[in-house]
C-alpha atoms as a PDB file:
ATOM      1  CA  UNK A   1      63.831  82.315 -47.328  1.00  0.00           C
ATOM      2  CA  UNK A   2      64.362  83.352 -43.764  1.00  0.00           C
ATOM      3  CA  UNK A   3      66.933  81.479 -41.351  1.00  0.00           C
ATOM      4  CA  UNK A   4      66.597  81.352 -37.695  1.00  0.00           C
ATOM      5  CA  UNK A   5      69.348  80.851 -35.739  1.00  0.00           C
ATOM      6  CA  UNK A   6      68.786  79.173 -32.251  1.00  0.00           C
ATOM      7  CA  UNK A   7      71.006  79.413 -29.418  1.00  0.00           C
ATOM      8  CA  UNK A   8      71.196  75.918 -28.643  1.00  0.00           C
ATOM      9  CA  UNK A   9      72.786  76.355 -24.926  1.00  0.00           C
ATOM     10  CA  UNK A  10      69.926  78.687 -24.057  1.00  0.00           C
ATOM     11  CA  UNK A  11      67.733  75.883 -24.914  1.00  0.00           C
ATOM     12  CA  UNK A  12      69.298  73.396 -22.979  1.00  0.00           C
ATOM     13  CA  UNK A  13      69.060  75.930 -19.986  1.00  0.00           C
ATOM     14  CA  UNK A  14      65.102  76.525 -20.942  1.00  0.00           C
ATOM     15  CA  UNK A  15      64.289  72.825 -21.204  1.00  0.00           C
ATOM     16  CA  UNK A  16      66.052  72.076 -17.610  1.00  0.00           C
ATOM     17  CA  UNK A  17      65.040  74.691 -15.946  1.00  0.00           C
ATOM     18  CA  UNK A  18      61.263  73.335 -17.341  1.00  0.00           C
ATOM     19  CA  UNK A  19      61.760  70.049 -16.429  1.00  0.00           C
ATOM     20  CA  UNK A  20      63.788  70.219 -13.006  1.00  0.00           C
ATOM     21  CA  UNK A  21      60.229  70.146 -11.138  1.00  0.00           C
ATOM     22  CA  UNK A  22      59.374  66.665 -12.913  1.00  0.00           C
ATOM     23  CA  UNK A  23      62.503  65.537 -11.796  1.00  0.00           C
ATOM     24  CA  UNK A  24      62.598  66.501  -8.358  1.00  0.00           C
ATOM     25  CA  UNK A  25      58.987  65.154  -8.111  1.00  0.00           C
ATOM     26  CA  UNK A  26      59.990  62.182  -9.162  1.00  0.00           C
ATOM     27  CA  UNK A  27      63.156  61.442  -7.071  1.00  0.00           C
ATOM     28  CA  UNK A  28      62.848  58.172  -5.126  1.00  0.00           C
ATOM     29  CA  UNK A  29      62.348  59.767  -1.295  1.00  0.00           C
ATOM     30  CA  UNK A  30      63.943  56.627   0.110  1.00  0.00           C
ATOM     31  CA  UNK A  31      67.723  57.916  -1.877  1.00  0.00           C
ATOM     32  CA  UNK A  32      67.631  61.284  -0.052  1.00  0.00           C
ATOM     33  CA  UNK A  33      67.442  59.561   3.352  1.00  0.00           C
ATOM     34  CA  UNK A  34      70.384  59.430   6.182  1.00  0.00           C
ATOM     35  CA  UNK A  35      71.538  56.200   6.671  1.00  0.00           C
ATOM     36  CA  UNK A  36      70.246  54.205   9.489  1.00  0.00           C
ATOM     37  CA  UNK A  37      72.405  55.114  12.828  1.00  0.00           C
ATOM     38  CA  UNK A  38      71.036  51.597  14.108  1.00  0.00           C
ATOM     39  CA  UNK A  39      69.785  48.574  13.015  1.00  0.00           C
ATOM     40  CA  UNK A  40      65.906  47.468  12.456  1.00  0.00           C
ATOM     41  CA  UNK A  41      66.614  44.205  13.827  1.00  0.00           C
ATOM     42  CA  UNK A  42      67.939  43.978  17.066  1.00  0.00           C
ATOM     43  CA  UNK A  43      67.415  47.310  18.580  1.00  0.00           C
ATOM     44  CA  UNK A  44      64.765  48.145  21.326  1.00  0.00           C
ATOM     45  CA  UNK A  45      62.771  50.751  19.977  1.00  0.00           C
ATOM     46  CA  UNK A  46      60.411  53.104  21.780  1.00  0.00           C
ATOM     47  CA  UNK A  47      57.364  54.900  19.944  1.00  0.00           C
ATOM     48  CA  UNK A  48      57.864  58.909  19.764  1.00  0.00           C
ATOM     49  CA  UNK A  49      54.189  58.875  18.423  1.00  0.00           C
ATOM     50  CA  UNK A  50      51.479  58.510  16.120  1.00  0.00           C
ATOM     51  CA  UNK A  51      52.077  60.277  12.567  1.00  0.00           C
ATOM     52  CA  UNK A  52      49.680  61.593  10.044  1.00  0.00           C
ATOM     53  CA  UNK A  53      49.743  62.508   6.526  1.00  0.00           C
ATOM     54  CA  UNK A  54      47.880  65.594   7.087  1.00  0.00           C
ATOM     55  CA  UNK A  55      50.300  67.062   9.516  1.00  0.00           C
ATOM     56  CA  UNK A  56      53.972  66.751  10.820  1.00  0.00           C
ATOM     57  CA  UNK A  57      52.766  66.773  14.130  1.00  0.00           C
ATOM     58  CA  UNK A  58      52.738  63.652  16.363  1.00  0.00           C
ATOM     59  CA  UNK A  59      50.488  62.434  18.573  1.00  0.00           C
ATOM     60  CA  UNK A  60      52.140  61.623  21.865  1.00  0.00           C
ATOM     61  CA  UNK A  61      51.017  58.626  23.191  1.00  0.00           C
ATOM     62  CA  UNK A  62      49.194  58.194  26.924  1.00  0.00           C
ATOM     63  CA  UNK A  63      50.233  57.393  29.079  1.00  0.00           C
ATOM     64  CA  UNK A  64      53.974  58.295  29.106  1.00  0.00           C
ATOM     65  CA  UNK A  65      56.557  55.969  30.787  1.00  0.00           C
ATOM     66  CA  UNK A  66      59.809  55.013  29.517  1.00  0.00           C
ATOM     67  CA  UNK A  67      58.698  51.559  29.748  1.00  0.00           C
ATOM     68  CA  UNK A  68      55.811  51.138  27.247  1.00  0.00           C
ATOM     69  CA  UNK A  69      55.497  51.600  23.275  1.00  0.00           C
ATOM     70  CA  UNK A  70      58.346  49.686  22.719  1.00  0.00           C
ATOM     71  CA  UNK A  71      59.020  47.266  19.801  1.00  0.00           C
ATOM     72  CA  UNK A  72      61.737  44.294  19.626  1.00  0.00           C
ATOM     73  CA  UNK A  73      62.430  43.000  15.701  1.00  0.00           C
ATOM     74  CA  UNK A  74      64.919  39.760  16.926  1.00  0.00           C
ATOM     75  CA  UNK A  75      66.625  38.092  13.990  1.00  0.00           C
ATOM     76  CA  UNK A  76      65.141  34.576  13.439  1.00  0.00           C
ATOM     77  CA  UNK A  77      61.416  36.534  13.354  1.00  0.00           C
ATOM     78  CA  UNK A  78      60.531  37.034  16.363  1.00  0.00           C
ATOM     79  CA  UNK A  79      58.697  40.330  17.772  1.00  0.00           C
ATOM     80  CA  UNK A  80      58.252  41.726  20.429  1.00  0.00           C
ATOM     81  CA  UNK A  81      56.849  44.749  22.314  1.00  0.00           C
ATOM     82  CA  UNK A  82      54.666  46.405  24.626  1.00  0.00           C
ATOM     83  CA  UNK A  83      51.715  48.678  24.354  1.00  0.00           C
ATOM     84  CA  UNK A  84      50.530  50.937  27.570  1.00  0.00           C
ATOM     85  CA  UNK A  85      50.484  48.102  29.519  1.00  0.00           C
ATOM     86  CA  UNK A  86      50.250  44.736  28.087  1.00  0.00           C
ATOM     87  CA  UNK A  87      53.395  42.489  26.760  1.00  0.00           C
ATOM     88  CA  UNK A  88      52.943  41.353  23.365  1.00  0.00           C
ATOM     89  CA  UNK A  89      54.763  38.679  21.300  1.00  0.00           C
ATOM     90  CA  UNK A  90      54.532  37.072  17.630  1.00  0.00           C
ATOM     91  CA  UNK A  91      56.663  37.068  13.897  1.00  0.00           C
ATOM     92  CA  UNK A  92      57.416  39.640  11.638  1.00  0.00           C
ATOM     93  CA  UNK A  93      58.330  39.295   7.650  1.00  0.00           C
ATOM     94  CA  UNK A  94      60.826  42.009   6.639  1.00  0.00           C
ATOM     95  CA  UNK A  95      62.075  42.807   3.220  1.00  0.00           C
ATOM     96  CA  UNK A  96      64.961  44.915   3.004  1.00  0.00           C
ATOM     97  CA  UNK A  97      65.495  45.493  -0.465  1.00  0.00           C
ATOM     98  CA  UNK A  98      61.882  46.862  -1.083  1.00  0.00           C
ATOM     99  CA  UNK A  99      61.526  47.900   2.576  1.00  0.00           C
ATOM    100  CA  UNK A 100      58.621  46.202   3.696  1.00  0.00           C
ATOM    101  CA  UNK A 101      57.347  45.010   6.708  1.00  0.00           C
ATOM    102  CA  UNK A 102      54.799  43.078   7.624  1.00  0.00           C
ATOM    103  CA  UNK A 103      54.101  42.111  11.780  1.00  0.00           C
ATOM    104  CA  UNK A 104      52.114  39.891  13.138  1.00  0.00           C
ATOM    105  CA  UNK A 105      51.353  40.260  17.125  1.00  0.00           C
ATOM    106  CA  UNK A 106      49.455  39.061  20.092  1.00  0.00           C
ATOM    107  CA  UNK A 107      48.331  40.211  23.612  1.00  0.00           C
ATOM    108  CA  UNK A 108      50.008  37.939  26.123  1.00  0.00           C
ATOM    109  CA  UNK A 109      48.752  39.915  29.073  1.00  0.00           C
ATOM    110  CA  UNK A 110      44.983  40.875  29.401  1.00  0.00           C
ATOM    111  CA  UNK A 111      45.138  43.749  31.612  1.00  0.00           C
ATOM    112  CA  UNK A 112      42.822  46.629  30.467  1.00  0.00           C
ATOM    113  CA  UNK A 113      44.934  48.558  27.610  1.00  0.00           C
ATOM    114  CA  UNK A 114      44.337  52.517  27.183  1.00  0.00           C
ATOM    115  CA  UNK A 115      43.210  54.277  24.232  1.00  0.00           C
ATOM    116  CA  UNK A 116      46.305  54.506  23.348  1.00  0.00           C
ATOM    117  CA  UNK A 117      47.467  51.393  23.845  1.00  0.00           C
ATOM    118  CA  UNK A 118      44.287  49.560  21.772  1.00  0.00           C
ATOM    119  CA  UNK A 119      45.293  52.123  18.903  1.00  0.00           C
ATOM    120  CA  UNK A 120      48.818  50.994  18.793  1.00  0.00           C
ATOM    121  CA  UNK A 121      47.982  47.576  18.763  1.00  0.00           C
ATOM    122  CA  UNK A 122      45.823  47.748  16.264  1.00  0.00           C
ATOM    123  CA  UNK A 123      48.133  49.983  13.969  1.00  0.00           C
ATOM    124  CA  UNK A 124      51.297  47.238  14.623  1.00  0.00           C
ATOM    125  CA  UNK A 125      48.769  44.917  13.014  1.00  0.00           C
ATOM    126  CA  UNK A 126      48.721  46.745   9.476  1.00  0.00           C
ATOM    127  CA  UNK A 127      52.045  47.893   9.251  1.00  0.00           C
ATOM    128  CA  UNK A 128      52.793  47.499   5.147  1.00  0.00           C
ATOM    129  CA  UNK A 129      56.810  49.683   5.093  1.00  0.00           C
ATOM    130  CA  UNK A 130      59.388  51.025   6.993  1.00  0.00           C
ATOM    131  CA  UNK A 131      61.562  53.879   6.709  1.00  0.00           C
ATOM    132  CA  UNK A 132      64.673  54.704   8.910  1.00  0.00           C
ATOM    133  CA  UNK A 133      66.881  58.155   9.135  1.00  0.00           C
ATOM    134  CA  UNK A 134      69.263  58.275  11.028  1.00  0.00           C
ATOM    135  CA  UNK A 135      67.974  57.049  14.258  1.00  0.00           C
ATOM    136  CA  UNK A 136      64.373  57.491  13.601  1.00  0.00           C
ATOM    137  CA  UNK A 137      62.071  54.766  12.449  1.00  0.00           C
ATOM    138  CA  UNK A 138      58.931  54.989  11.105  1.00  0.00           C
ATOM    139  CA  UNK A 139      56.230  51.879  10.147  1.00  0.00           C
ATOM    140  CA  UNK A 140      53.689  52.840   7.774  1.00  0.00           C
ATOM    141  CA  UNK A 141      50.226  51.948   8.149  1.00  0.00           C
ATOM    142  CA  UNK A 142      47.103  52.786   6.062  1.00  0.00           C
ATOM    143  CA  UNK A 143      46.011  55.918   8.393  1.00  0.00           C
ATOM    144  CA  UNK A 144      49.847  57.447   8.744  1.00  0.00           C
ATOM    145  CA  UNK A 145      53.001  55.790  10.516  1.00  0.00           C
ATOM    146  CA  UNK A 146      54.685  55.162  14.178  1.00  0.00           C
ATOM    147  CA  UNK A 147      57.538  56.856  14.786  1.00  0.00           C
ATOM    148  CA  UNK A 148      60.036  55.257  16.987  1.00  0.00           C
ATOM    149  CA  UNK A 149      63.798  56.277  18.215  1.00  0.00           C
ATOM    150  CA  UNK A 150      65.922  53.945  20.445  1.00  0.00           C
ATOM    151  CA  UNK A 151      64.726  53.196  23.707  1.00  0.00           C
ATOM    152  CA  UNK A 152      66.716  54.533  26.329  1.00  0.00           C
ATOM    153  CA  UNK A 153      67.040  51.253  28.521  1.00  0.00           C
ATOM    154  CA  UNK A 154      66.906  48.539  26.645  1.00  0.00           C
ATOM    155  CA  UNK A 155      68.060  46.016  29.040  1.00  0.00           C
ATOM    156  CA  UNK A 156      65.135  46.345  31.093  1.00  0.00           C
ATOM    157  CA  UNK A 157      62.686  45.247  28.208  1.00  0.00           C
ATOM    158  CA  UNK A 158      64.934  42.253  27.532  1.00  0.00           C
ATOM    159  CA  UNK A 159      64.852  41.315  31.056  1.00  0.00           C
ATOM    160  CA  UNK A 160      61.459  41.092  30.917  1.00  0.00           C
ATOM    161  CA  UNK A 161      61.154  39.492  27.568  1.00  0.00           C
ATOM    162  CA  UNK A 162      64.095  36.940  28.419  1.00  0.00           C
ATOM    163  CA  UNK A 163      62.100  36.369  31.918  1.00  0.00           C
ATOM    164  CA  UNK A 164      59.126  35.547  29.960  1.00  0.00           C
ATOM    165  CA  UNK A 165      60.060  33.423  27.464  1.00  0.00           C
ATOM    166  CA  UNK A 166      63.033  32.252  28.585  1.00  0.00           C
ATOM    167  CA  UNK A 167      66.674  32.879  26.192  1.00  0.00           C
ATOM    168  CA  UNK A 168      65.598  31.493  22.910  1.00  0.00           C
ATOM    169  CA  UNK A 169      62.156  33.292  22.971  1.00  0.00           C
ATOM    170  CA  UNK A 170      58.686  31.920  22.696  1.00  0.00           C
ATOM    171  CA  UNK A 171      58.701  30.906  18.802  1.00  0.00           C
END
């Protein structure tokens, strides 16, 4: 009778080395992130653009003024934002642990919104997760993700929100 004698440290290496793509595949994405250089709630935040899965591209949105696309998560529930040109206002439903986030928003001004601004809307309204690194946000919705940094001046869009709705807000 023959005996073979294996090498077991060259196995080890052989069965890592096989199943290091399985376990870089299955890494949760949200543990190689940065942490958040601000907070969700509480921060003005102005979109960057429209992201899609296909492509790391994003589509700027039109038109472009440092006062539109923005997006106000207040403590207590309360959202708030603006599209091209209309305010908006309603709740939002955030779960940290899992990272979801759900908002729910309405048109307070009627004036005629852009492309643009009808698209954003409408993706706001099915807006499932969030993700932040560093200071980049990005809500998910079916059809890709928003992607949002700090707004610039934020004390004008709280001027305007607090001279709508007064201090506490509208809810």
């Amino acid at each position: 009778m023959k005996t073979t004698h294996i090498n077991h440290n060259v196995l080890k290496v052989q069965l890592i080395i096989a199943a290091l793509p399985f376990l870089i595949a299955n890494c949760d994405r949200s543990e190689q992130l940065l942490p958040p250089d601000q907070p969700l709630v509480g921060t003005v935040w102005k979109l960057e653009g429209f992201g899609s899965p296909d492509t790391s591209a994003l589509i700027i949105p039109q038109p472009v003024s440092e006062y539109n696309y923005q997006l106000l998560l207040e403590s207590g529930g309360n959202a708030y934002g603006k599209s091209s040109v209309n305010h908006m206002a309603g709740k939002y439903m955030c779960d940290e642990e899992k990272r979801t986030l759900g908002i729910d928003m309405q048109v307070l001004t009627y004036a005629l919104d852009t492309p643009d601004g009808q698209l954003y809307i409408e993706r706001l309204s099915k807006i499932y997760r969030y993700e932040m690194q560093g200071d980049i946000l990005r809500l998910y919705h079916p059809e890709g993700y928003l992607q949002y940094r700090p707004a610039g001046d934020n004390a004008s869009f709280r001027e305007k929100i607090t001279g709508l709705f007064g201090e506490t807000g509208w809810l």
